[in-house]
N, C-alpha and C. Protein backbone atom coordinates (compact mmCIF):
# COMPACT_ATOMS: atom_id res chain seq x y z
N UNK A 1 86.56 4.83 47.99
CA UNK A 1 85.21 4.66 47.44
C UNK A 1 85.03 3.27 46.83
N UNK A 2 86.31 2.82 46.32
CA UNK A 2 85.85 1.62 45.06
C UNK A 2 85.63 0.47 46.50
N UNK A 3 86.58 0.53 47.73
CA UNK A 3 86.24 -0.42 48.45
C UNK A 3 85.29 -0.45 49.38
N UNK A 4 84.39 0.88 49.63
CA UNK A 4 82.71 0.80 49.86
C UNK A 4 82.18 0.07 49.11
N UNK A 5 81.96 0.51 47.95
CA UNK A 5 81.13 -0.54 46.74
C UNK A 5 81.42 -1.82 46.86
N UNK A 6 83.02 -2.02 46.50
CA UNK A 6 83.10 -3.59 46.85
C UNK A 6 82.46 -4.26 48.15
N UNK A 7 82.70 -3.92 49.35
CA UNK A 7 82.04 -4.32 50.66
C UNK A 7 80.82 -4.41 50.01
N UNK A 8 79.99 -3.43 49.86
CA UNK A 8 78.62 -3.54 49.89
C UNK A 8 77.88 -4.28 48.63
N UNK A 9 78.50 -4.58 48.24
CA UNK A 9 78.05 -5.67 46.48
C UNK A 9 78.47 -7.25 47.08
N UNK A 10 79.62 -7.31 48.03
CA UNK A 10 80.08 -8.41 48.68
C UNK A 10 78.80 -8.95 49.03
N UNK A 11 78.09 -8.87 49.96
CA UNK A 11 77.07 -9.60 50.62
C UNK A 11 76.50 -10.19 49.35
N UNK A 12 76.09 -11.29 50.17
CA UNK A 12 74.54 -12.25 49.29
C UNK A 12 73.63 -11.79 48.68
N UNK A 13 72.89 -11.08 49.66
CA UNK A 13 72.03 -9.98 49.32
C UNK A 13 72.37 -9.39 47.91
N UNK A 14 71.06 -8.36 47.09
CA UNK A 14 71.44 -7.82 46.31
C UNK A 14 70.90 -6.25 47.26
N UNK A 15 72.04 -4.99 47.02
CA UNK A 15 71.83 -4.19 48.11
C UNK A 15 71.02 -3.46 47.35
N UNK A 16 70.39 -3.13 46.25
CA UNK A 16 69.03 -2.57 45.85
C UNK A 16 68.16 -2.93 44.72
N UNK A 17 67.88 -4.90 45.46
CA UNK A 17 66.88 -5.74 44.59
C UNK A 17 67.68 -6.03 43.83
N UNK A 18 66.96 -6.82 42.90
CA UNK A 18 67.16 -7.67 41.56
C UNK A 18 66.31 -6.93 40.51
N UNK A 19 64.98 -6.25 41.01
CA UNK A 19 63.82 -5.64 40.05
C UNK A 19 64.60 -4.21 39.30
N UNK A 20 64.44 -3.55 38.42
CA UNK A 20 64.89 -2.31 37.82
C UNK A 20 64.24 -1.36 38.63
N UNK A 21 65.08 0.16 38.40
CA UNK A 21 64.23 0.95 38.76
C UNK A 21 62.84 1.77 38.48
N UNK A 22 62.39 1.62 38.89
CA UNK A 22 60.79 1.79 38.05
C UNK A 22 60.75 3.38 37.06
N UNK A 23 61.58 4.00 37.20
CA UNK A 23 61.87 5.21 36.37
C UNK A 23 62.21 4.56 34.84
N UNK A 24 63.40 4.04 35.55
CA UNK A 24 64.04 3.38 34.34
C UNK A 24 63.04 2.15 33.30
N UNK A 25 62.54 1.41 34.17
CA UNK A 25 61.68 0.58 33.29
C UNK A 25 60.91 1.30 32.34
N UNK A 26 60.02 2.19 33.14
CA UNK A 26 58.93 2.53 32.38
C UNK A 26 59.28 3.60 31.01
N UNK A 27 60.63 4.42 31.00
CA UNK A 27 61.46 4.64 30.10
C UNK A 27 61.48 3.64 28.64
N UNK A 28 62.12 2.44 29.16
CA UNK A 28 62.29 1.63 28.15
C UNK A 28 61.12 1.22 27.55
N UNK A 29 60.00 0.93 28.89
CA UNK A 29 59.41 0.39 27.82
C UNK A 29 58.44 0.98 26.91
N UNK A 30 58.98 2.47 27.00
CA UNK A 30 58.16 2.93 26.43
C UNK A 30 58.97 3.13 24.98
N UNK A 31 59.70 3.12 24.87
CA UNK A 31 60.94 3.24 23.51
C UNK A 31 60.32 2.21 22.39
N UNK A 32 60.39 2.55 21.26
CA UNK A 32 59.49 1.41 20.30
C UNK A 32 60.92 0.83 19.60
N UNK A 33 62.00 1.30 19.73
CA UNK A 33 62.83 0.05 19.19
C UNK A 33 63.97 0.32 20.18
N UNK A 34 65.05 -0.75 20.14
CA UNK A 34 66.33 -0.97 20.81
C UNK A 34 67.21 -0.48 20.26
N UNK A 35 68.22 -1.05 20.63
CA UNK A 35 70.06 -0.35 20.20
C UNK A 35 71.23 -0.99 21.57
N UNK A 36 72.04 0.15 21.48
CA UNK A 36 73.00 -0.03 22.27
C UNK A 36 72.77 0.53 23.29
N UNK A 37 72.88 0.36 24.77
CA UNK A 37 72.42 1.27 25.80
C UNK A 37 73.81 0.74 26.70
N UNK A 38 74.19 1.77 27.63
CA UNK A 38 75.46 2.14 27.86
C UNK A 38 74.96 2.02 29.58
N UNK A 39 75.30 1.61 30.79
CA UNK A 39 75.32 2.25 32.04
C UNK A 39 75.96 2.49 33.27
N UNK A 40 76.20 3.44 33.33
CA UNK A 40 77.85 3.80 34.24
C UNK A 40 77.20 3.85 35.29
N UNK A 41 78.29 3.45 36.13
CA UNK A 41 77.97 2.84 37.94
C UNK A 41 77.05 2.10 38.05
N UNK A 42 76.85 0.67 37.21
CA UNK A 42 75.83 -0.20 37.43
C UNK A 42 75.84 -0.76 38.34
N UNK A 43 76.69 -1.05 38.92
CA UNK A 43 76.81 -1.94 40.32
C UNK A 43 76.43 -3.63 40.17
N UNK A 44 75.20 -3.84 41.13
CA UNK A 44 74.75 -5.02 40.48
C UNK A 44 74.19 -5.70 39.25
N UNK A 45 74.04 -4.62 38.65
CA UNK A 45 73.13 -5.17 37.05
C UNK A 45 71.74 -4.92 36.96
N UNK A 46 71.01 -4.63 38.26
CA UNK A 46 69.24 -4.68 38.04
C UNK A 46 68.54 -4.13 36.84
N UNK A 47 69.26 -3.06 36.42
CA UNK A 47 68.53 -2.01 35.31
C UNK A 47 69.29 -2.76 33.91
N UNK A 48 70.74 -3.13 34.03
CA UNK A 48 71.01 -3.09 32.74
C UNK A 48 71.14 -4.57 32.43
N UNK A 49 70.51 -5.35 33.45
CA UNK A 49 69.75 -7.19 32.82
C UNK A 49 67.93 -6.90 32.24
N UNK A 50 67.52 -5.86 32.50
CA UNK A 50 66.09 -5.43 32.54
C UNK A 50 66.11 -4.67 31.35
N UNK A 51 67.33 -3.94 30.73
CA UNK A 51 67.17 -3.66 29.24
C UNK A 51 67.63 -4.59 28.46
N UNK A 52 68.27 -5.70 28.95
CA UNK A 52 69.01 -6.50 27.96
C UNK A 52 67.66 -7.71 27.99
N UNK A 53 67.04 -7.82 28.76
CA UNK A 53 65.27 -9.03 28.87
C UNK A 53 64.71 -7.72 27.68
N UNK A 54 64.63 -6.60 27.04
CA UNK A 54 64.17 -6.01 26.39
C UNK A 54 64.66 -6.25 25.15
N UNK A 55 65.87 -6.83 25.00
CA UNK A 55 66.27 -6.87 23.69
C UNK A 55 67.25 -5.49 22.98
N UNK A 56 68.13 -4.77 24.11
CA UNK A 56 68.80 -4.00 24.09
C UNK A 56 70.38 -4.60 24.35
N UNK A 57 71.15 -3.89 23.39
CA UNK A 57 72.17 -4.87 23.14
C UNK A 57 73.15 -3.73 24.40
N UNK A 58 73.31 -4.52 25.52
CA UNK A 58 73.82 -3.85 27.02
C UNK A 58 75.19 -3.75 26.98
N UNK A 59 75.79 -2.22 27.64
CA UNK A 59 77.43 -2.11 28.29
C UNK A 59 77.32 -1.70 29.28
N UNK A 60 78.25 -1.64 30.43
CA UNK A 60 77.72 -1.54 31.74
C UNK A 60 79.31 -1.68 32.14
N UNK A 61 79.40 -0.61 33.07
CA UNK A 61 80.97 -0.37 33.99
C UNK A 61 80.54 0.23 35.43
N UNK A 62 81.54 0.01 36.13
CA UNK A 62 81.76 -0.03 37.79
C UNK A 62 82.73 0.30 38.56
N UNK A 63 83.32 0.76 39.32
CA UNK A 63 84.48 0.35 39.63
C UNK A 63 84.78 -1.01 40.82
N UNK A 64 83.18 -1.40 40.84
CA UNK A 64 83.43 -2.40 41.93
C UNK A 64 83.33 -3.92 40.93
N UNK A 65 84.57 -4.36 41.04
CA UNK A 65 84.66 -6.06 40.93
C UNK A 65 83.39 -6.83 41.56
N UNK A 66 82.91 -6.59 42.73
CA UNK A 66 82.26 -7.39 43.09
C UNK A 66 80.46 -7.28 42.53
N UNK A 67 80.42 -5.55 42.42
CA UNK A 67 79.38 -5.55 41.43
C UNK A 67 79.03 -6.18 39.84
N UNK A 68 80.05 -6.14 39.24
CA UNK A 68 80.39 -6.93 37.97
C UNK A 68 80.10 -8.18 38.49
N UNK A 69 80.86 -9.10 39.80
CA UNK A 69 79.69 -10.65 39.86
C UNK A 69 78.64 -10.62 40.17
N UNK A 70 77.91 -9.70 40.75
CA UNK A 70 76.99 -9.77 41.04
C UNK A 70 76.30 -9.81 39.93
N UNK A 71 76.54 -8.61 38.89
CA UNK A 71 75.70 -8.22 37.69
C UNK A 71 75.67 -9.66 36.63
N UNK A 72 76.96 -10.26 36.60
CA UNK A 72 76.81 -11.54 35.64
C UNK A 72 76.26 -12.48 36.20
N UNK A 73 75.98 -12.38 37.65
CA UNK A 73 75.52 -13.55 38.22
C UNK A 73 73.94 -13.62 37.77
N UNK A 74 73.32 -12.32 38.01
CA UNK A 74 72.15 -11.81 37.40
C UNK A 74 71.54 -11.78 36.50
N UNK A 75 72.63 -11.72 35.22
CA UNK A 75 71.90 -12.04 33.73
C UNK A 75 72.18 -13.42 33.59
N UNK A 76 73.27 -14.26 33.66
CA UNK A 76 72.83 -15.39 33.82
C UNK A 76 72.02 -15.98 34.28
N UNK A 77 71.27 -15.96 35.66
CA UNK A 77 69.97 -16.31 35.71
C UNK A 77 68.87 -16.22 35.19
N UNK A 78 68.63 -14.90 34.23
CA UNK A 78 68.07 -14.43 33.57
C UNK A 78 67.81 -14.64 32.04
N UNK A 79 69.13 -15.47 31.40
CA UNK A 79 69.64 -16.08 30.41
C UNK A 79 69.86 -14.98 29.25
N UNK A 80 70.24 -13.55 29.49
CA UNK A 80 71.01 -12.36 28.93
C UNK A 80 72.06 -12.60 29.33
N UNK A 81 73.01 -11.69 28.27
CA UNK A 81 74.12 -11.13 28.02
C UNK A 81 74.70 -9.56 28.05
N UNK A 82 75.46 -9.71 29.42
CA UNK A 82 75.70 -8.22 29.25
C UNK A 82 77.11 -8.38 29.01
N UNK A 83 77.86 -6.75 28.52
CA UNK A 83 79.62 -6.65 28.22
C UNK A 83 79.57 -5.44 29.49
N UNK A 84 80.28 -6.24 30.86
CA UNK A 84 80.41 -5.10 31.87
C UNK A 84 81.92 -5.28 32.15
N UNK A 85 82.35 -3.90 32.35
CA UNK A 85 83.95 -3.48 32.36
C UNK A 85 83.91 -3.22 34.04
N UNK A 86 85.20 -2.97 34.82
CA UNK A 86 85.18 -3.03 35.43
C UNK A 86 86.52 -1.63 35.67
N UNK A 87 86.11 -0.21 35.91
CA UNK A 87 87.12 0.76 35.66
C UNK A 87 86.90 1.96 35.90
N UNK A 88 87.79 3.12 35.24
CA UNK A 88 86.38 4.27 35.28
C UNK A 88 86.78 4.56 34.20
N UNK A 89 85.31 5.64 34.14
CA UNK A 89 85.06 6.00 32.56
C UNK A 89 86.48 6.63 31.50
N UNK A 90 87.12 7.34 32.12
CA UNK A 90 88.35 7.17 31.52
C UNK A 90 89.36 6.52 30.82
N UNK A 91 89.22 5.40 31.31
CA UNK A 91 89.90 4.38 30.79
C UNK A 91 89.29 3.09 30.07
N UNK A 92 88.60 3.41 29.91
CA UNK A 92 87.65 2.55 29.47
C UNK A 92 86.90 2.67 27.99
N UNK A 93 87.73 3.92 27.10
CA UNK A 93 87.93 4.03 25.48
C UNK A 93 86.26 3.62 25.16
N UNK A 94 85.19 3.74 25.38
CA UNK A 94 83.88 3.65 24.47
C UNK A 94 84.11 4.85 23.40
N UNK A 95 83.36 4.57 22.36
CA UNK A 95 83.80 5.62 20.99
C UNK A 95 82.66 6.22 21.10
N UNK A 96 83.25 7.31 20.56
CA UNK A 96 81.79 8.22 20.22
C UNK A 96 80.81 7.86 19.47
N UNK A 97 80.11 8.98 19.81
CA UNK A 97 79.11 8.69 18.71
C UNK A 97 78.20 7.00 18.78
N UNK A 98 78.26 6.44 19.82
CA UNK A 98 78.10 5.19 19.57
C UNK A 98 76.90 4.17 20.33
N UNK A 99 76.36 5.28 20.76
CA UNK A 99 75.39 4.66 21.40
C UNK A 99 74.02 5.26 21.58
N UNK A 100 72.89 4.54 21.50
CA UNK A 100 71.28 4.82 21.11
C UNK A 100 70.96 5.48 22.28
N UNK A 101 71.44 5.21 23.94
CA UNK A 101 70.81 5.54 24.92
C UNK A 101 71.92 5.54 25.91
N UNK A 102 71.85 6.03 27.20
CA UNK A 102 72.53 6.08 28.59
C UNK A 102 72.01 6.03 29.34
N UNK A 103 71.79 5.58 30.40
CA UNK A 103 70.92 5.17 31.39
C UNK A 103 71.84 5.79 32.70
N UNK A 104 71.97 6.79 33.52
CA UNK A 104 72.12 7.14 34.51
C UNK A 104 71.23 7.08 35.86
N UNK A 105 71.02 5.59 36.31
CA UNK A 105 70.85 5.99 37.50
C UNK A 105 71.05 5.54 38.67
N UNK A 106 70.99 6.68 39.73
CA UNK A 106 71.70 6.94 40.79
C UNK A 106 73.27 6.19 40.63
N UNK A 107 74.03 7.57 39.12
CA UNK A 107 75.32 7.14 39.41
C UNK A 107 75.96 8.33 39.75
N UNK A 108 75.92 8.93 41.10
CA UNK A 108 76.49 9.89 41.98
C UNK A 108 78.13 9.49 42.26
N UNK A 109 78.92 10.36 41.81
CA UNK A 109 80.18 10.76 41.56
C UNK A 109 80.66 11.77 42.74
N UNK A 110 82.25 11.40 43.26
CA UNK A 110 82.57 12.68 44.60
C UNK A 110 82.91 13.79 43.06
N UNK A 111 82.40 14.94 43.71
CA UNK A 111 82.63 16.44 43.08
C UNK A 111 83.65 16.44 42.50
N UNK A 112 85.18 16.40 42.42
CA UNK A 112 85.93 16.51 42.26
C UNK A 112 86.18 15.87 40.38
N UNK A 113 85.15 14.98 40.19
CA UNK A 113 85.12 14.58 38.70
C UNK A 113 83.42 14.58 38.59
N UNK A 114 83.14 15.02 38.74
CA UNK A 114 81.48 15.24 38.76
C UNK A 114 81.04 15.47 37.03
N UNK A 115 81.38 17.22 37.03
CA UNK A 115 80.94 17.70 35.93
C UNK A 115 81.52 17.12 34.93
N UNK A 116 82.94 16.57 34.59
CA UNK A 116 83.87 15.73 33.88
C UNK A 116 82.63 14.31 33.43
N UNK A 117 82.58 13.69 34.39
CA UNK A 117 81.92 12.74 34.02
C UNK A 117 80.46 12.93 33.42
N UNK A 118 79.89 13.39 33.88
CA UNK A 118 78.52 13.77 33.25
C UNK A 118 78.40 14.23 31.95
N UNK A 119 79.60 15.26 31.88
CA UNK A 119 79.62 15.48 30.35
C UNK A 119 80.30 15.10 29.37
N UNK A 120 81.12 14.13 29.93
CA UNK A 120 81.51 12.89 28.71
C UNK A 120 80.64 12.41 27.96
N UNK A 121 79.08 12.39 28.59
CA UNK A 121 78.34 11.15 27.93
C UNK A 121 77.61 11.66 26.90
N UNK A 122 77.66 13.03 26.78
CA UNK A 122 77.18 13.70 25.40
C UNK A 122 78.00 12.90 23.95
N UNK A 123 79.20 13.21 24.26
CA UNK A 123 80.11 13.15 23.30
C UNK A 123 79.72 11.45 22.65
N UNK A 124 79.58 10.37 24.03
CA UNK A 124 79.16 8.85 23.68
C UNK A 124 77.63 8.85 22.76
N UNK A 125 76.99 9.46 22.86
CA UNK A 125 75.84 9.47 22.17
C UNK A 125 75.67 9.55 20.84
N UNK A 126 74.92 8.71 20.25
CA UNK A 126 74.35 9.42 18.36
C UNK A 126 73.74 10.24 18.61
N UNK A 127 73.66 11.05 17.78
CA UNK A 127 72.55 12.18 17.59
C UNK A 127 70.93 11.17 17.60
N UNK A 128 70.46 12.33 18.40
CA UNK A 128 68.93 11.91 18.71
C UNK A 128 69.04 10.66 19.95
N UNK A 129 70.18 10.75 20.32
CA UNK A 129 70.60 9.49 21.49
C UNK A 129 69.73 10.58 22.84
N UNK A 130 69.62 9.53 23.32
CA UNK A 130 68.67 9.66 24.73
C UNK A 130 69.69 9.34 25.99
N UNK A 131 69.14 10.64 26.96
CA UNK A 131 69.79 10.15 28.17
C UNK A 131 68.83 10.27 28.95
N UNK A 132 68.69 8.78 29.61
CA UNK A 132 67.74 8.34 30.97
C UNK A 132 68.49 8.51 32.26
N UNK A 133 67.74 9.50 33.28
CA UNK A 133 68.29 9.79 34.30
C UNK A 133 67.42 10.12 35.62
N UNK A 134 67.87 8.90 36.77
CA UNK A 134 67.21 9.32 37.84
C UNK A 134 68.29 9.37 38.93
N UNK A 135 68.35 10.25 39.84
CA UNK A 135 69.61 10.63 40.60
C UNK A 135 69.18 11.42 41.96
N UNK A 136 69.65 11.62 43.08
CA UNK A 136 69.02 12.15 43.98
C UNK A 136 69.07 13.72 43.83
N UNK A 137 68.44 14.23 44.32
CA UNK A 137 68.14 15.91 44.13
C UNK A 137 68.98 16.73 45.41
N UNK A 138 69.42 17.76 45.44
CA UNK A 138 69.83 18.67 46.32
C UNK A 138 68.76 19.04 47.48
N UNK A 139 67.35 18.88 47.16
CA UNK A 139 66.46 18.79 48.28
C UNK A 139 66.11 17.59 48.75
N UNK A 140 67.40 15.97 48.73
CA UNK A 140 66.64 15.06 49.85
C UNK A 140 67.31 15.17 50.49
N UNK A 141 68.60 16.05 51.10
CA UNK A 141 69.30 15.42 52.60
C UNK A 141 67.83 15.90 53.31
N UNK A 142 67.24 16.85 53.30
CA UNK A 142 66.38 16.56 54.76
C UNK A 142 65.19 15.37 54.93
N UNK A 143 65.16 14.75 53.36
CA UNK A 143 64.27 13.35 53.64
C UNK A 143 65.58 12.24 54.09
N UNK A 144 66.60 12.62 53.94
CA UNK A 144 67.76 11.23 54.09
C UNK A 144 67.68 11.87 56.07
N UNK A 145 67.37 13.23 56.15
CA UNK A 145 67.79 13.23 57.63
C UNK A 145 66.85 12.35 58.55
N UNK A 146 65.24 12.65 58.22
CA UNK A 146 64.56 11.95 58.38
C UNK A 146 64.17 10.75 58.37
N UNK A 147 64.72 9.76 57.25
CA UNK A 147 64.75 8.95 57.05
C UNK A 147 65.90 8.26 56.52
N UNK A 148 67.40 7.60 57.58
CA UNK A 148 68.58 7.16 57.10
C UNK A 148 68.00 6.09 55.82
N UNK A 149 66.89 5.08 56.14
CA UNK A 149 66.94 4.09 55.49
C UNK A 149 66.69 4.72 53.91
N UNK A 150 66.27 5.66 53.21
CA UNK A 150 66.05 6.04 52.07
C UNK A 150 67.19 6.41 51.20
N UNK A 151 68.60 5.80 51.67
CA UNK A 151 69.76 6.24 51.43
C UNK A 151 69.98 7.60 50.34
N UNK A 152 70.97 7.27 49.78
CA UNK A 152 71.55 8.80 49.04
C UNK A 152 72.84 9.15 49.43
N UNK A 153 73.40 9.71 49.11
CA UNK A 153 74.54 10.47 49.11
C UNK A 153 74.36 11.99 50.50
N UNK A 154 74.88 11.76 51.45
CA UNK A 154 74.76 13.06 52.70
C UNK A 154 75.87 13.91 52.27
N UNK A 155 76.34 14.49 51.05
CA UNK A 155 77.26 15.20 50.85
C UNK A 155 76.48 16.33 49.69
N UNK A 156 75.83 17.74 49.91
CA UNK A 156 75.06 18.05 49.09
C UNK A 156 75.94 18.08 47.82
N UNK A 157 77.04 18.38 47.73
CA UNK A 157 77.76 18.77 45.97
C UNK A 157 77.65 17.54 45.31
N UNK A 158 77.42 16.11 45.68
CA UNK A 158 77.36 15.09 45.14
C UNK A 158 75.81 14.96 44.28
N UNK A 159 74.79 15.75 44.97
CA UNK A 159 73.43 15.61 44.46
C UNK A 159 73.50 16.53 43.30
N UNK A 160 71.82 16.57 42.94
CA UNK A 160 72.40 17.23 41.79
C UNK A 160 70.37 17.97 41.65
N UNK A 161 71.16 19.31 41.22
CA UNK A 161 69.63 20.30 40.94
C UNK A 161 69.16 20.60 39.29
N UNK A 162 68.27 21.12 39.18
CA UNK A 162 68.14 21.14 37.48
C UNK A 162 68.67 21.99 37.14
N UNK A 163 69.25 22.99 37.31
CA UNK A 163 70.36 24.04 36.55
C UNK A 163 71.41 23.35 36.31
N UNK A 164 71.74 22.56 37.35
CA UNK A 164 73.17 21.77 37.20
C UNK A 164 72.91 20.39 35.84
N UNK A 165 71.93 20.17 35.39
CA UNK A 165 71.44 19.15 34.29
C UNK A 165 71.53 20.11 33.13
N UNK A 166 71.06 20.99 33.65
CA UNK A 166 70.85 21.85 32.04
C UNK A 166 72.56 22.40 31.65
N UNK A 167 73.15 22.64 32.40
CA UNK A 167 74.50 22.83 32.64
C UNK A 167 75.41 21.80 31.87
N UNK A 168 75.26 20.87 32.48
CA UNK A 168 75.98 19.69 31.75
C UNK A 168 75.48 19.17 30.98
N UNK A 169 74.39 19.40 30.29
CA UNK A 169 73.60 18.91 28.83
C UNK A 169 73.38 19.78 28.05
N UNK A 170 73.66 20.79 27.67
CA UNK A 170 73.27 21.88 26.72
C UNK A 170 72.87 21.81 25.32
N UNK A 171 73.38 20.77 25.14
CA UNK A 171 72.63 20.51 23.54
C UNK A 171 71.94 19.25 23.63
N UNK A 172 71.08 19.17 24.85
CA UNK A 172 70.09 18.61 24.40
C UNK A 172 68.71 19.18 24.45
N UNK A 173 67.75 18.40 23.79
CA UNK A 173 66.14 18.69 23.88
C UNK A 173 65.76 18.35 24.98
N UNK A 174 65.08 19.08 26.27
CA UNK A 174 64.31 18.68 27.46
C UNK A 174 63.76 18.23 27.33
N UNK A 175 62.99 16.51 27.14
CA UNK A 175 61.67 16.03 26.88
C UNK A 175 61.54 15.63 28.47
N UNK A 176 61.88 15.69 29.61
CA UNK A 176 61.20 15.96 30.64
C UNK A 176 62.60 16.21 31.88
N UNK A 177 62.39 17.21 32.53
CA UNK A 177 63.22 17.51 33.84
C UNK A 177 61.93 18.14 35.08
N UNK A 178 62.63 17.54 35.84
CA UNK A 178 61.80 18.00 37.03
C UNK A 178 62.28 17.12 38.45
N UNK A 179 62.59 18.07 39.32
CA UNK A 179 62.60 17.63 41.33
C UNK A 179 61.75 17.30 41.56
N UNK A 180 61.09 15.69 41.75
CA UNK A 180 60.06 15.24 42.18
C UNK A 180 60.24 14.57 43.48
N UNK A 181 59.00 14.23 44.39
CA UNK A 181 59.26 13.44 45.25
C UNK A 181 58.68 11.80 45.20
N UNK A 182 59.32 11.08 45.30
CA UNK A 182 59.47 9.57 44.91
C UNK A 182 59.26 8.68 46.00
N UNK A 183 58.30 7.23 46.65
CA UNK A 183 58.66 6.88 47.40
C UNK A 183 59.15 5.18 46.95
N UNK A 184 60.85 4.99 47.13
CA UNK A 184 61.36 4.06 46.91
C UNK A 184 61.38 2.81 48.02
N UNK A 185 61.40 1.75 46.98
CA UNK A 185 61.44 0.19 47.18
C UNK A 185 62.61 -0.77 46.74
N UNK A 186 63.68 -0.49 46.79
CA UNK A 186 64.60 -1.00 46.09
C UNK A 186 65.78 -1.31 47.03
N UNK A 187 65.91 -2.66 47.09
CA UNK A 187 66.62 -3.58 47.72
C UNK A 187 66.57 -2.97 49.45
N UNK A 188 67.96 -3.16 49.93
CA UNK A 188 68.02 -2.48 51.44
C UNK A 188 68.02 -1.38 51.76
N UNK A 189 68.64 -0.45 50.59
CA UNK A 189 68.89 0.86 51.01
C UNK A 189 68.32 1.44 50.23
N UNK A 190 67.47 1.72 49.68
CA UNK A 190 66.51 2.27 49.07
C UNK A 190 65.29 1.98 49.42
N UNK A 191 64.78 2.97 50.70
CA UNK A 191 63.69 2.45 51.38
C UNK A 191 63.03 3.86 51.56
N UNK A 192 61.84 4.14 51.17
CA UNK A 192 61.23 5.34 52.05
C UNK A 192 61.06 6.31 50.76
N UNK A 193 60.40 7.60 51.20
CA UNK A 193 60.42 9.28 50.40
C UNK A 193 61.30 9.88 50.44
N UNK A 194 61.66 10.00 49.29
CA UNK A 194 62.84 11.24 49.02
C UNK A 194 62.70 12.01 47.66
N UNK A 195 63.62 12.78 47.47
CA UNK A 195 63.53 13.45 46.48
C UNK A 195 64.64 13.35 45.18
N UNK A 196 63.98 13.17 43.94
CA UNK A 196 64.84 12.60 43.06
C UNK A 196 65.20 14.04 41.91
N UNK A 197 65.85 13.93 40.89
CA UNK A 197 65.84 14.51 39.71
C UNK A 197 65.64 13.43 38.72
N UNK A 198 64.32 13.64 37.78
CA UNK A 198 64.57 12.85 36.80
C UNK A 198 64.73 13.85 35.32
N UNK A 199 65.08 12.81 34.44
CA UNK A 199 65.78 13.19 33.21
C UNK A 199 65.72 12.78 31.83
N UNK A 200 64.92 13.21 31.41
CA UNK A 200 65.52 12.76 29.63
C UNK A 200 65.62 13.76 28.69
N UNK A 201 66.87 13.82 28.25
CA UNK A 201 67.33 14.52 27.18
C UNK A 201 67.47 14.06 25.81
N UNK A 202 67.49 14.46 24.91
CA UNK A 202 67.44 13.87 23.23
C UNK A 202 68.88 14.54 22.78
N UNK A 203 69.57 13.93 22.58
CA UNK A 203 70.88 15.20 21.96
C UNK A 203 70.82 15.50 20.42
N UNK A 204 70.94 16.83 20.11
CA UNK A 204 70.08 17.14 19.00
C UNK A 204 71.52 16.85 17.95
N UNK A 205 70.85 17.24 16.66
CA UNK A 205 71.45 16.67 15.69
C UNK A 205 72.48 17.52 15.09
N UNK A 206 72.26 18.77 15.68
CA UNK A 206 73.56 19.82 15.16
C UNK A 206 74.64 19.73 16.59
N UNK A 207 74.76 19.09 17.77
CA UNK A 207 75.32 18.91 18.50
C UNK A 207 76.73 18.70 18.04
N UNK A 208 77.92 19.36 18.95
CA UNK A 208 79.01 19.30 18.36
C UNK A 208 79.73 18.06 19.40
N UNK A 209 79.22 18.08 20.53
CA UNK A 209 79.32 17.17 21.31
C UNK A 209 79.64 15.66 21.13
């Protein structure tokens, strides 16, 4: 896997834009103050140079090396500062309790550490910490069949349905879930209609998490 990513972060190209994802933007900017915001499987940086132009103090991990240049290549142009690791979440010691927000998106994991990872990020959160999440849904392989260019993940256990959110978030507040259908613009492989899950949770304050 880590040397897919690497290949595909390799090219010149950025493989989905330089712009954020429009889920994600409109998230932030709707937030009336900043903090620390955290984002696993950033790849190139688009979303987490677009909270750090916000004035959000950015962390950001990968397992692809080549996404990490890409991503610094990015805020440097941009004249931000991001702290991106290069690992997986395991090893990579962030403390609890320690962060305002998480930004998940489209960071699709093989099954085998799925639920593991997803529900680590409770534990990373302050109370009243927010998790931003857009990810593909269990109903787009038949828009990915239809349409290769709208990429995604063709492995359904990798997608993800809203029982499976509520599952791995339990102590948080739903301030919005729902399988919508989306039509994406983002770099090469993110082209076309498909179907997303989006996400924000509040993790509440008696959370043991």
């Amino acid at each position: 896997m880590k040397e897919f990513w690497n290949k595909r972060f390799a090219a010149e190209n950025y493989a989905y834009g330089k712009a954020p994802n429009e889920f994600l933007k409109a998230q932030i900017d709707k937030l009336a103050t900043t903090g620390k915001i955290l984002f696993p499987a950033e790849g190139e940086g688009r979303n987490a140079v677009y909270a750090a132009q916000k004035g959000w103090n950015v962390e950001a991990f990968d397992i692809s090396e080549s996404g990490k240049t890409k991503a610094l290549q990015l805020a440097k142009s941009q004249n931000v500062a991001l702290n991106y690791q290069v690992g997986f979440l395991e090893n990579l010691n962030y403390e609890a309790n320690s962060f305002d927000a998480i930004a998940l998106i489209y960071a699709h994991v093989p099954p085998p550490v799925k639920a593991n990872f997803y529900m680590a990020f409770a534990k990373l959160l302050k109370p009243n910490g927010l998790i931003i999440m857009e990810a593909f849904s269990t109903s787009h392989l038949i828009y990915r069949e239809r349409n290769p260019n709208v990429g995604g993940p063709n492995v359904l256990e990798i997608l993800f349905s809203i029982e499976e959110i509520k599952n791995y978030f339990p102590n948080f507040e739903i301030l919005q879930l729902e399988d919508t259908e989306v039509t994406l613009n983002e770099g090469e492989f993110h082209n076309g209609t498909g179907k997303v899950i989006r996400f924000i949770g509040r993790k509440r304050i008696s959370s043991l998490q």
